[in-house]
PDB file of N, CA and C in Angstrom:
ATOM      1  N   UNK A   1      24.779  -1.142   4.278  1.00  0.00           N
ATOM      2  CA  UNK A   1      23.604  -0.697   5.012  1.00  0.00           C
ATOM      3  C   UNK A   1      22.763   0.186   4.092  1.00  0.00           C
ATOM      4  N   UNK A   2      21.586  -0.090   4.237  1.00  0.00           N
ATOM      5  CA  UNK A   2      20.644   0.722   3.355  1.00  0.00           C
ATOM      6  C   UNK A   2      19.756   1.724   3.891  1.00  0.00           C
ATOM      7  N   UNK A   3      20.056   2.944   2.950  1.00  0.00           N
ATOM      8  CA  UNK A   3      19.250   3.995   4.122  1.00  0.00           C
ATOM      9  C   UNK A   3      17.843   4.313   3.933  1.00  0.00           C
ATOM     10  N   UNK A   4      17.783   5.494   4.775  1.00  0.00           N
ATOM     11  CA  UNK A   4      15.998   5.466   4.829  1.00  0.00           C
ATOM     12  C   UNK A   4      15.420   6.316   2.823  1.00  0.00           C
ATOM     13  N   UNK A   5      16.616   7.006   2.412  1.00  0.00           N
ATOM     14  CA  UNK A   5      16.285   7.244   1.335  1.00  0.00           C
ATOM     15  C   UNK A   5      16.417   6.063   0.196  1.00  0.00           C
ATOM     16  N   UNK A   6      16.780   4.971   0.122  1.00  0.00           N
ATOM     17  CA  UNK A   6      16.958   4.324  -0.329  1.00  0.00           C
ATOM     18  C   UNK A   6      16.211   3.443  -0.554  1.00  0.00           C
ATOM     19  N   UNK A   7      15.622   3.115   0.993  1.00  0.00           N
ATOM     20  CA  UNK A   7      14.619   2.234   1.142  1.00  0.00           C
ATOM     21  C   UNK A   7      12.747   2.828   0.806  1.00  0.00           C
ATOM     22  N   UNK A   8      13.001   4.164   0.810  1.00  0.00           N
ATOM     23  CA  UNK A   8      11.693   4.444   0.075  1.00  0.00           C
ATOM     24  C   UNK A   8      11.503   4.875  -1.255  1.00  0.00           C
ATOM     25  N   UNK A   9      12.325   4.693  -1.685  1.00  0.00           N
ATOM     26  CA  UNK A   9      12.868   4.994  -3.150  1.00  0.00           C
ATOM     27  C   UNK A   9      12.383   3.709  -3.556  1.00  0.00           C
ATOM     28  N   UNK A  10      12.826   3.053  -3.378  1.00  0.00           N
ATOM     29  CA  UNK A  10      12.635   1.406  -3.973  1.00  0.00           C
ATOM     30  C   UNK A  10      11.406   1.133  -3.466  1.00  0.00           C
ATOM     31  N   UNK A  11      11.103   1.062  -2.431  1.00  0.00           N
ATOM     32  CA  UNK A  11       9.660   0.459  -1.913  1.00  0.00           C
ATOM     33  C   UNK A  11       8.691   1.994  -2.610  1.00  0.00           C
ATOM     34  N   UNK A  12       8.635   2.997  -3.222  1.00  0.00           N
ATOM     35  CA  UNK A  12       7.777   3.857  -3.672  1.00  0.00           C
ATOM     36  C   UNK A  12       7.761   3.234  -4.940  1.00  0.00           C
ATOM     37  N   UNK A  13       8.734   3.210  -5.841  1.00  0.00           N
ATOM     38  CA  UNK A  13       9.043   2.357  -7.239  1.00  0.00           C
ATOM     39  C   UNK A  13       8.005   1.004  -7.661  1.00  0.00           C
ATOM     40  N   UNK A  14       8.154   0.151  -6.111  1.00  0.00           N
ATOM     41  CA  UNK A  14       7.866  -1.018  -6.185  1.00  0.00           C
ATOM     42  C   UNK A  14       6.487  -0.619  -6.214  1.00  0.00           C
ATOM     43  N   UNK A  15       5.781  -0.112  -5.246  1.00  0.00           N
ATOM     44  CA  UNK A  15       4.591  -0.064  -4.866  1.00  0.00           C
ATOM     45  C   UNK A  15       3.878   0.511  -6.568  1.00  0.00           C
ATOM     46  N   UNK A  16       4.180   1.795  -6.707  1.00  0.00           N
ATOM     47  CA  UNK A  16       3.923   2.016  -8.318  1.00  0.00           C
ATOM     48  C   UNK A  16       3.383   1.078  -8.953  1.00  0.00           C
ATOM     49  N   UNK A  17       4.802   0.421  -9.172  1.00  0.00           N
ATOM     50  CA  UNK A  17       4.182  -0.853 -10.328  1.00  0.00           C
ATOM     51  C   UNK A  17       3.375  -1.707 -10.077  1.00  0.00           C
ATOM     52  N   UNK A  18       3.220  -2.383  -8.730  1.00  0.00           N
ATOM     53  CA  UNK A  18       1.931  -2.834  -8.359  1.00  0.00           C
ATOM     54  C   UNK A  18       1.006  -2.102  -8.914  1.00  0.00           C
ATOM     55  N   UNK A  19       0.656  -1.313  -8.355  1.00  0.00           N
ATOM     56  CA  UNK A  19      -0.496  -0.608  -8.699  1.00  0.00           C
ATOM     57  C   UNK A  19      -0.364   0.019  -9.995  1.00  0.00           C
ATOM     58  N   UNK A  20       0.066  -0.161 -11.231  1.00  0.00           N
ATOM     59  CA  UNK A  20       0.347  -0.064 -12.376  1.00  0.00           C
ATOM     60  C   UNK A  20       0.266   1.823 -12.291  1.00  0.00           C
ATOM     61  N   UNK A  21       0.805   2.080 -11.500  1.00  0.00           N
ATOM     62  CA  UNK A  21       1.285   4.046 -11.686  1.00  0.00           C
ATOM     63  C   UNK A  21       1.915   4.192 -11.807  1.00  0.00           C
ATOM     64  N   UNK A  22       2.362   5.348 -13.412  1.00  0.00           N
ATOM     65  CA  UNK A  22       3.762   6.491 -13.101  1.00  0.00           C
ATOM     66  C   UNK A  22       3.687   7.024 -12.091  1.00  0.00           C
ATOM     67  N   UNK A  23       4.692   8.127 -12.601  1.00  0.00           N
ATOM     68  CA  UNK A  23       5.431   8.603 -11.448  1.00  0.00           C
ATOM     69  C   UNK A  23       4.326  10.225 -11.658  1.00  0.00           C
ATOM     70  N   UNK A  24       3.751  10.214 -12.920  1.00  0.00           N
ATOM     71  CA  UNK A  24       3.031  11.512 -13.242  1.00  0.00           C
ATOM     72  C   UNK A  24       1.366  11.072 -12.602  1.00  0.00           C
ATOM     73  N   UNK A  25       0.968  10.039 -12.448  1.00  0.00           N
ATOM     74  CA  UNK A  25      -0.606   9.465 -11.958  1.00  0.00           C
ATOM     75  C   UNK A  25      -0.162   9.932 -10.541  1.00  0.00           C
ATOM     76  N   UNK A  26       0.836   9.329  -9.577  1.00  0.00           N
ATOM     77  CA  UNK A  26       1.092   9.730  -8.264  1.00  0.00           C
ATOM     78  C   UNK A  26       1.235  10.538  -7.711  1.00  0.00           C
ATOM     79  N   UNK A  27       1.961  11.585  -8.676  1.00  0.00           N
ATOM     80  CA  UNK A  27       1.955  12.814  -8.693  1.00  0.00           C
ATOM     81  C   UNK A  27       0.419  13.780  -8.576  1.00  0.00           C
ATOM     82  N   UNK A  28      -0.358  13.136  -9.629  1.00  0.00           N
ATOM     83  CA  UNK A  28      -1.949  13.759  -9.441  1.00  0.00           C
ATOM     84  C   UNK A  28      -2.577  13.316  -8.209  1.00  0.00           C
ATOM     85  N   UNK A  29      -2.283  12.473  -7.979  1.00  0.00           N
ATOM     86  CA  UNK A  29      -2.984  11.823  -6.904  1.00  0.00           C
ATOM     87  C   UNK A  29      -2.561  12.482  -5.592  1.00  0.00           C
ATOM     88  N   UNK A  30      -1.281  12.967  -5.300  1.00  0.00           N
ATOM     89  CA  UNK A  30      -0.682  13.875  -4.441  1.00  0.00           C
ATOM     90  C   UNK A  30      -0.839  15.436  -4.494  1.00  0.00           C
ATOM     91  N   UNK A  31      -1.507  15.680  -5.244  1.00  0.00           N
ATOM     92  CA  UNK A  31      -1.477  17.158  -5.864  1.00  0.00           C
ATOM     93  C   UNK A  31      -0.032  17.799  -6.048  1.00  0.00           C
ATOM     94  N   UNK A  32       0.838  17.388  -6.326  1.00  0.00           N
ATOM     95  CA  UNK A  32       2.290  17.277  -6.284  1.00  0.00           C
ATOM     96  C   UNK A  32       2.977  17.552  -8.103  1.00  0.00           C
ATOM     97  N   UNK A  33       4.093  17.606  -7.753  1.00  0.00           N
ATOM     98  CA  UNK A  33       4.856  17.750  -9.375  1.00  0.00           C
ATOM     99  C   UNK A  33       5.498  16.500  -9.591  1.00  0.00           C
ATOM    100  N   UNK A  34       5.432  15.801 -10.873  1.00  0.00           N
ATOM    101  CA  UNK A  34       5.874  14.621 -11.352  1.00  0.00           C
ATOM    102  C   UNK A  34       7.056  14.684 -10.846  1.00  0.00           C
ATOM    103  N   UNK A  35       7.821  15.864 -11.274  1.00  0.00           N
ATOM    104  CA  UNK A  35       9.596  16.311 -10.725  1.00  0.00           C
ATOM    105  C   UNK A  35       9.804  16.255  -9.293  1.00  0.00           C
ATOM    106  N   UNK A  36       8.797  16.174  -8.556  1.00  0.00           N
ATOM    107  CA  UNK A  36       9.367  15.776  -7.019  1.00  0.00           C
ATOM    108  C   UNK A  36       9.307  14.716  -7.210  1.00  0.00           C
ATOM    109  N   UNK A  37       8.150  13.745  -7.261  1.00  0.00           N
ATOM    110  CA  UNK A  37       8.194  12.378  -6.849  1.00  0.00           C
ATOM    111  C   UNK A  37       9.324  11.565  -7.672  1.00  0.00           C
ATOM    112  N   UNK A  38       9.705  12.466  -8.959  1.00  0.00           N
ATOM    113  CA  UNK A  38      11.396  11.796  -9.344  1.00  0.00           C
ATOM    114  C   UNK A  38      12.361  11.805  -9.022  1.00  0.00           C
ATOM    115  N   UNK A  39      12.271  12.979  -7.891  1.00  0.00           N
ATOM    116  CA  UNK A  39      13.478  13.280  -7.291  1.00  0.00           C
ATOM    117  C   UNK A  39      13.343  12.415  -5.884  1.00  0.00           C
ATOM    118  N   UNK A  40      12.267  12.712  -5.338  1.00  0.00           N
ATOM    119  CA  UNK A  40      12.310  11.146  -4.274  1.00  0.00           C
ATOM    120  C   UNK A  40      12.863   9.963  -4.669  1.00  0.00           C
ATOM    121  N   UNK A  41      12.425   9.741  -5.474  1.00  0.00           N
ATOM    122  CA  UNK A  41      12.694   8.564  -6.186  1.00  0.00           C
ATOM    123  C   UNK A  41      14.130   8.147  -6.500  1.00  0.00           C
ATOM    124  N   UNK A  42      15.054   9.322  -7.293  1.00  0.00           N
ATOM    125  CA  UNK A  42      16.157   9.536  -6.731  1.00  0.00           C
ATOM    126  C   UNK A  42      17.228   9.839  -6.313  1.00  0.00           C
ATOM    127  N   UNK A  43      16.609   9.494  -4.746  1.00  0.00           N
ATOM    128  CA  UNK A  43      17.152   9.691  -3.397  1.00  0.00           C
ATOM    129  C   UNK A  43      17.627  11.277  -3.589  1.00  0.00           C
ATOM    130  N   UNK A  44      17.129  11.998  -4.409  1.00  0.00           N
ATOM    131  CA  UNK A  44      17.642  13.435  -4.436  1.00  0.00           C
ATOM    132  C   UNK A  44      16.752  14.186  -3.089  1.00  0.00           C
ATOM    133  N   UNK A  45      15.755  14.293  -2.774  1.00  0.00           N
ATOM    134  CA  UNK A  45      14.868  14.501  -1.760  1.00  0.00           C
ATOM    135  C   UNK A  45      13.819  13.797  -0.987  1.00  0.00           C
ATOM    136  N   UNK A  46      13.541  14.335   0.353  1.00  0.00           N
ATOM    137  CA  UNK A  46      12.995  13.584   1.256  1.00  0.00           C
ATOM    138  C   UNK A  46      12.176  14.349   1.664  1.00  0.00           C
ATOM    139  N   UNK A  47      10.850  13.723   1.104  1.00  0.00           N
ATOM    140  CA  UNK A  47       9.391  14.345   2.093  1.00  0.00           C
ATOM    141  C   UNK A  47       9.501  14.594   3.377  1.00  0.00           C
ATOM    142  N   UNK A  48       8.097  15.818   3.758  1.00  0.00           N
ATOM    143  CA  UNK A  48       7.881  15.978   5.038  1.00  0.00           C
ATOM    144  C   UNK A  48       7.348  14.627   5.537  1.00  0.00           C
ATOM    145  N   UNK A  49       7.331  14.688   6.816  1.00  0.00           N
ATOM    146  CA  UNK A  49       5.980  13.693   7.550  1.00  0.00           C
ATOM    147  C   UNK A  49       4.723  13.358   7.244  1.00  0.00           C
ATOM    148  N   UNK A  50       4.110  14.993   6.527  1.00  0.00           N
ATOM    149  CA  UNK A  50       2.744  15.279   6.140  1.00  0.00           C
ATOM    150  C   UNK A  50       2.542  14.188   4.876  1.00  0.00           C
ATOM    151  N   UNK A  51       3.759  14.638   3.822  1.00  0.00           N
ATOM    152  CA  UNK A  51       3.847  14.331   2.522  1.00  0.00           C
ATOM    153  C   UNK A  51       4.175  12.255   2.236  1.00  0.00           C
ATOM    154  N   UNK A  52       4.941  12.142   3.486  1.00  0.00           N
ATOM    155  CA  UNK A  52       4.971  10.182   3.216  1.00  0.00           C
ATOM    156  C   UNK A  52       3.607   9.894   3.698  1.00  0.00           C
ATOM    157  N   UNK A  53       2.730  10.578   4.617  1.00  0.00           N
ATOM    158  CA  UNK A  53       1.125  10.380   4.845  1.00  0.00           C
ATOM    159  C   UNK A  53       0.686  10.092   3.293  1.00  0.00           C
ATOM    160  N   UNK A  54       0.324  11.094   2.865  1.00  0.00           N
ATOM    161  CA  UNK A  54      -0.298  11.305   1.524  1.00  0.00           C
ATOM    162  C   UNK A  54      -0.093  10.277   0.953  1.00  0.00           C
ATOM    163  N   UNK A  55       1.721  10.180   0.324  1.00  0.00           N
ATOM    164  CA  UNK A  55       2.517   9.178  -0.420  1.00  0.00           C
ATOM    165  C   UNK A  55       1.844   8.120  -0.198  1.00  0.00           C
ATOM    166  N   UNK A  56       1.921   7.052   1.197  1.00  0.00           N
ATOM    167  CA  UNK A  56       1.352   5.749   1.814  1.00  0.00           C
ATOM    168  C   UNK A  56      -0.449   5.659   0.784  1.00  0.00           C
ATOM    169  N   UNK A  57      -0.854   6.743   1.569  1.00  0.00           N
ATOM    170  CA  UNK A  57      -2.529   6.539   1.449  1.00  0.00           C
ATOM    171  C   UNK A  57      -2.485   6.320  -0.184  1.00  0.00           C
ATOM    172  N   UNK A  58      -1.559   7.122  -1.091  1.00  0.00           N
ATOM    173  CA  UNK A  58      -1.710   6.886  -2.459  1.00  0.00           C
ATOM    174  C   UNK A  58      -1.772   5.771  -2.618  1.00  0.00           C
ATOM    175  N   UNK A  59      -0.361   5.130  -1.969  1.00  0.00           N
ATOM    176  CA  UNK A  59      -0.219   3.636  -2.336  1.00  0.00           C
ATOM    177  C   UNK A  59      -0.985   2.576  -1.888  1.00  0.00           C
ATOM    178  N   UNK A  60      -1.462   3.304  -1.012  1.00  0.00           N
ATOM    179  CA  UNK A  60      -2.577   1.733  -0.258  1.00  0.00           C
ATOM    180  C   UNK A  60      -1.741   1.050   0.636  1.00  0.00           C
ATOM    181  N   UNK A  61      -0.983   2.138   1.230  1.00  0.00           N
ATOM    182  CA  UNK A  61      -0.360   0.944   2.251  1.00  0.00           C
ATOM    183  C   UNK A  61       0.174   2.181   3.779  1.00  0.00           C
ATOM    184  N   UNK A  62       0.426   1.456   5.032  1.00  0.00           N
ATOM    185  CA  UNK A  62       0.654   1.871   5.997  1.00  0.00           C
ATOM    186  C   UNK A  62       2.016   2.979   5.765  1.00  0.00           C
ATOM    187  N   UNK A  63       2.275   3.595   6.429  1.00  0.00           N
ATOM    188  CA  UNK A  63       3.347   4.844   6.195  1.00  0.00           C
ATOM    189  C   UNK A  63       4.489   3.741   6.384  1.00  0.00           C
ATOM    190  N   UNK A  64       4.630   3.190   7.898  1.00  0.00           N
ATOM    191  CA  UNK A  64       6.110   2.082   7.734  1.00  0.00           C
ATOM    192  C   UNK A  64       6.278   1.197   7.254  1.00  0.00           C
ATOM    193  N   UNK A  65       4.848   0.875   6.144  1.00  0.00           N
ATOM    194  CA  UNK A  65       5.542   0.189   4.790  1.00  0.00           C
ATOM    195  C   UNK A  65       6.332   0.649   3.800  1.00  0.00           C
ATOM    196  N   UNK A  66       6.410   2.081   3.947  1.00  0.00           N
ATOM    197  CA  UNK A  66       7.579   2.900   3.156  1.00  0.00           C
ATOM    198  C   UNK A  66       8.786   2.551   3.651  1.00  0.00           C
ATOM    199  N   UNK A  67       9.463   2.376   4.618  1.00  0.00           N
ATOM    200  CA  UNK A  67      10.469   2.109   4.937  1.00  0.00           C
ATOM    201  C   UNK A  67      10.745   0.663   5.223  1.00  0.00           C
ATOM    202  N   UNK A  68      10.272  -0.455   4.884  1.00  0.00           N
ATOM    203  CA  UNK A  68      10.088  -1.628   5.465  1.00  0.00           C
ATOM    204  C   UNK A  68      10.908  -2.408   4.489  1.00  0.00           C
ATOM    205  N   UNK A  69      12.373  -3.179   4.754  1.00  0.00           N
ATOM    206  CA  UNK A  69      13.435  -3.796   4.600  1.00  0.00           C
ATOM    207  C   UNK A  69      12.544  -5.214   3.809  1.00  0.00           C
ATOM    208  N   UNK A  70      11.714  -5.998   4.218  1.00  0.00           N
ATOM    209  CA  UNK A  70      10.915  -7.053   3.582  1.00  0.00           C
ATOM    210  C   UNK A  70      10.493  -5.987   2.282  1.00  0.00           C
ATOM    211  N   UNK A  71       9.899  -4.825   2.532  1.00  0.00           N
ATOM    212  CA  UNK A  71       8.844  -4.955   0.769  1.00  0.00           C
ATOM    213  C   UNK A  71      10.236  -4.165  -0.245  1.00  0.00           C
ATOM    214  N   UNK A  72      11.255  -4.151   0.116  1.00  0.00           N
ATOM    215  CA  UNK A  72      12.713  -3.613  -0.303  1.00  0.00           C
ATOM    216  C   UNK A  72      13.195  -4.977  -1.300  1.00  0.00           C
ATOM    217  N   UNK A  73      12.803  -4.338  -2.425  1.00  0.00           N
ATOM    218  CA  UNK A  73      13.498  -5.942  -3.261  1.00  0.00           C
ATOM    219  C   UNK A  73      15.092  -5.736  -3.048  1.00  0.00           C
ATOM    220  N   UNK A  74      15.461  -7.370  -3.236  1.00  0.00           N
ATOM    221  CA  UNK A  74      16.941  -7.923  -3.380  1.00  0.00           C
ATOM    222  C   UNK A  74      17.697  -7.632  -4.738  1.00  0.00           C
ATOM    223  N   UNK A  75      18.984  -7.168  -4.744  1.00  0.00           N
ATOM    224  CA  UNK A  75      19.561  -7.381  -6.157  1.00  0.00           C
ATOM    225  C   UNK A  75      19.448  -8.384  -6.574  1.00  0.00           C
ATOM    226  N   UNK A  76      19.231  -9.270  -6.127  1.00  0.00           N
ATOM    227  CA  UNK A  76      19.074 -10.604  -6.879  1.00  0.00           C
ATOM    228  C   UNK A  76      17.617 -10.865  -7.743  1.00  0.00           C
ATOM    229  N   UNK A  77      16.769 -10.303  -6.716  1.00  0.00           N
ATOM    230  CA  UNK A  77      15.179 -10.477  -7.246  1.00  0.00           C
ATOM    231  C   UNK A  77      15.206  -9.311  -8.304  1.00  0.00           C
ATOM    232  N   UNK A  78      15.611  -8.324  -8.088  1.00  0.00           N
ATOM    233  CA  UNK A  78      15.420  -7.135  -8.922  1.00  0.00           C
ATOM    234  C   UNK A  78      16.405  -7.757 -10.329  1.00  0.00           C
ATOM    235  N   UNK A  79      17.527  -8.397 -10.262  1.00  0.00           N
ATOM    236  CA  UNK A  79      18.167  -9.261 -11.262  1.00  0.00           C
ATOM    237  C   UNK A  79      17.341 -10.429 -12.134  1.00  0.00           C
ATOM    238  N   UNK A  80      16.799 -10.883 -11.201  1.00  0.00           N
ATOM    239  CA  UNK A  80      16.209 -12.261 -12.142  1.00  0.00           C
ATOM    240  C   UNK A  80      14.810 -11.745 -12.220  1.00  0.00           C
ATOM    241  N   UNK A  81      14.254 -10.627 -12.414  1.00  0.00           N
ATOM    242  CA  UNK A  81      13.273  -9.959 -12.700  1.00  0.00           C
ATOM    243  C   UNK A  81      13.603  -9.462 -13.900  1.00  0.00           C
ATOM    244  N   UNK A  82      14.929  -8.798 -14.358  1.00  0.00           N
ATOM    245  CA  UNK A  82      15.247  -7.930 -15.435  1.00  0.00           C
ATOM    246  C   UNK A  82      15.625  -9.360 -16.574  1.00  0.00           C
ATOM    247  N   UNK A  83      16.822 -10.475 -16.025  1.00  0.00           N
ATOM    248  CA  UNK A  83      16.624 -11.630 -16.567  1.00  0.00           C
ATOM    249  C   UNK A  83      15.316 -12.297 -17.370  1.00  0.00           C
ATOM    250  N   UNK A  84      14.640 -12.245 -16.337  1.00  0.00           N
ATOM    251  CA  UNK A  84      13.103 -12.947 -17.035  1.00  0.00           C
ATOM    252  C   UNK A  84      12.160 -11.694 -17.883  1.00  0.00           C
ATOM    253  N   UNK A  85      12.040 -10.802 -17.995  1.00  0.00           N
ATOM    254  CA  UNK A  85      11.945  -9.547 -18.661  1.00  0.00           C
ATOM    255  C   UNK A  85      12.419  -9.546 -19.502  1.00  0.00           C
ATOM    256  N   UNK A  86      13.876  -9.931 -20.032  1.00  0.00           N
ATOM    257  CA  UNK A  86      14.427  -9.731 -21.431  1.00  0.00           C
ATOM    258  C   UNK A  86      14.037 -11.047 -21.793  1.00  0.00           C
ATOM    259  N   UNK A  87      14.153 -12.470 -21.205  1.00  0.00           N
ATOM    260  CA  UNK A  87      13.870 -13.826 -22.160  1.00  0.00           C
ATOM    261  C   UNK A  87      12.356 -13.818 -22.163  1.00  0.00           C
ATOM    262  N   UNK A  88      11.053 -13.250 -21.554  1.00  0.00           N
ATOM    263  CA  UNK A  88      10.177 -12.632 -22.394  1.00  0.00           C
ATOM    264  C   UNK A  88      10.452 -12.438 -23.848  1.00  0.00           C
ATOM    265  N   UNK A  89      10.429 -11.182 -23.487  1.00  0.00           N
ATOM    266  CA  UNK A  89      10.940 -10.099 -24.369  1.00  0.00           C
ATOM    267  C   UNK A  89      11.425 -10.754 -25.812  1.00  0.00           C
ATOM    268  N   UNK A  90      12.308 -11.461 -25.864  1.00  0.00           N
ATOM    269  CA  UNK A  90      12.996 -12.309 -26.947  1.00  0.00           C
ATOM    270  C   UNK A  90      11.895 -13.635 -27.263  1.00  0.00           C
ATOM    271  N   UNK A  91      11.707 -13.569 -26.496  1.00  0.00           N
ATOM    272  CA  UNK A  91      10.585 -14.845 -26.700  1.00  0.00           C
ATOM    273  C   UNK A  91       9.507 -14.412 -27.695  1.00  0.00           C
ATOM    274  N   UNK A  92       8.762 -13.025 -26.953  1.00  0.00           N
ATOM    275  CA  UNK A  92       7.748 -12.401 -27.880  1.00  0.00           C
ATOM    276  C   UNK A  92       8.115 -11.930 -29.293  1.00  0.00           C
ATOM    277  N   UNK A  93       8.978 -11.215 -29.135  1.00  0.00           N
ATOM    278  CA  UNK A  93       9.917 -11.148 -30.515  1.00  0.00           C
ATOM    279  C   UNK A  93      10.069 -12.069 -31.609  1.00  0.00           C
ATOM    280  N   UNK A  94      10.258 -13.206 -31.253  1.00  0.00           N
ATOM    281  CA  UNK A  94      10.782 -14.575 -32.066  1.00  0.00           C
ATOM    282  C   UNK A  94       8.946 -15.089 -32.210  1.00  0.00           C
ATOM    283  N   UNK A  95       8.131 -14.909 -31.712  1.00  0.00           N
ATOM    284  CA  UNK A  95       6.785 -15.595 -32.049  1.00  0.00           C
ATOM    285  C   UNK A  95       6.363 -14.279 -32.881  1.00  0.00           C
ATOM    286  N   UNK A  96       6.482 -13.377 -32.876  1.00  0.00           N
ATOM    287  CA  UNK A  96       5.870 -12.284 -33.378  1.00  0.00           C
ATOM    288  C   UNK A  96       6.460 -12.210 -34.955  1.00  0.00           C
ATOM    289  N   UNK A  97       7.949 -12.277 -35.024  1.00  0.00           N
ATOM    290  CA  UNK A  97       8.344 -12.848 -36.669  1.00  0.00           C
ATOM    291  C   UNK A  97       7.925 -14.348 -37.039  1.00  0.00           C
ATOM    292  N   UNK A  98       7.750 -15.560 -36.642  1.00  0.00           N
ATOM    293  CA  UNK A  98       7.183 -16.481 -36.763  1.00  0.00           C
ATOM    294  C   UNK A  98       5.733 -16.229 -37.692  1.00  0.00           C
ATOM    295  N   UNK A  99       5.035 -15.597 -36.863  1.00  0.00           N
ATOM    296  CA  UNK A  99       3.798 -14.812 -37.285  1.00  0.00           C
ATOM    297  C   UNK A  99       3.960 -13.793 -38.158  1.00  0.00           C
ATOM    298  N   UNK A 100       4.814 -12.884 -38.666  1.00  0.00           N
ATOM    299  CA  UNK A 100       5.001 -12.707 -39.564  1.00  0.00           C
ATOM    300  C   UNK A 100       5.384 -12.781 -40.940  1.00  0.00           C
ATOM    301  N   UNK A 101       6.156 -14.289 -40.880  1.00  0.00           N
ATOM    302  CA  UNK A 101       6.824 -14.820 -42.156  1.00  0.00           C
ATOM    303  C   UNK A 101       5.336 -16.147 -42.433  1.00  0.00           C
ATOM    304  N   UNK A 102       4.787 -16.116 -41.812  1.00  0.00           N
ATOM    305  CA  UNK A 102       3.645 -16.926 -42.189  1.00  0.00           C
ATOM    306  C   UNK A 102       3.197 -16.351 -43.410  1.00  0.00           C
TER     307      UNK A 102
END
């Protein structure tokens, strides 16, 4: 079972990278300290009511999309995300010496 810190931990993470933000941009955007929103993050602390307001509006999304089990990636997706990330990764690598021994 996955809890409510858990589930906004990951869905705050997720949302981030959508929107291509650290954890220090969200932080400005909250008038907040980078060191909280890492510690939300994790699961070390849990905003007020006031503060997942803010959080949401940062992200562009409804407050019980913070807690919402659908925008909660799967180990599996979060797996074949890190999968396809490294064979990138190796891919770019191997064209990038290609291009260099030219």
């Amino acid at each position: 079972m996955t809890s409510l810190r858990e589930l906004l931990a990951c869905n705050m993470k997720e949302r981030r990278r959508i929107l291509g933000l650290s954890q220090s941009k969200l932080a400005e955007r909250l008038n907040a300290a980078p060191t909280y929103i890492a510690m939300i993050e994790a699961k070390k602390k849990f905003p007020s009511v006031e503060m997942l307001e803010r959080i949401a509006a940062a992200l562009q999304v409804d407050s019980p999309e913070l807690f919402s089990v659908q925008s909660y990636p799967s180990e599996s997706a979060q797996e074949l995300r890190r999968t396809l990330l490294s064979d990138f990764e190796k891919f770019i690598q191997a064209k990038l010496k290609e291009i260099q021994d030219v």
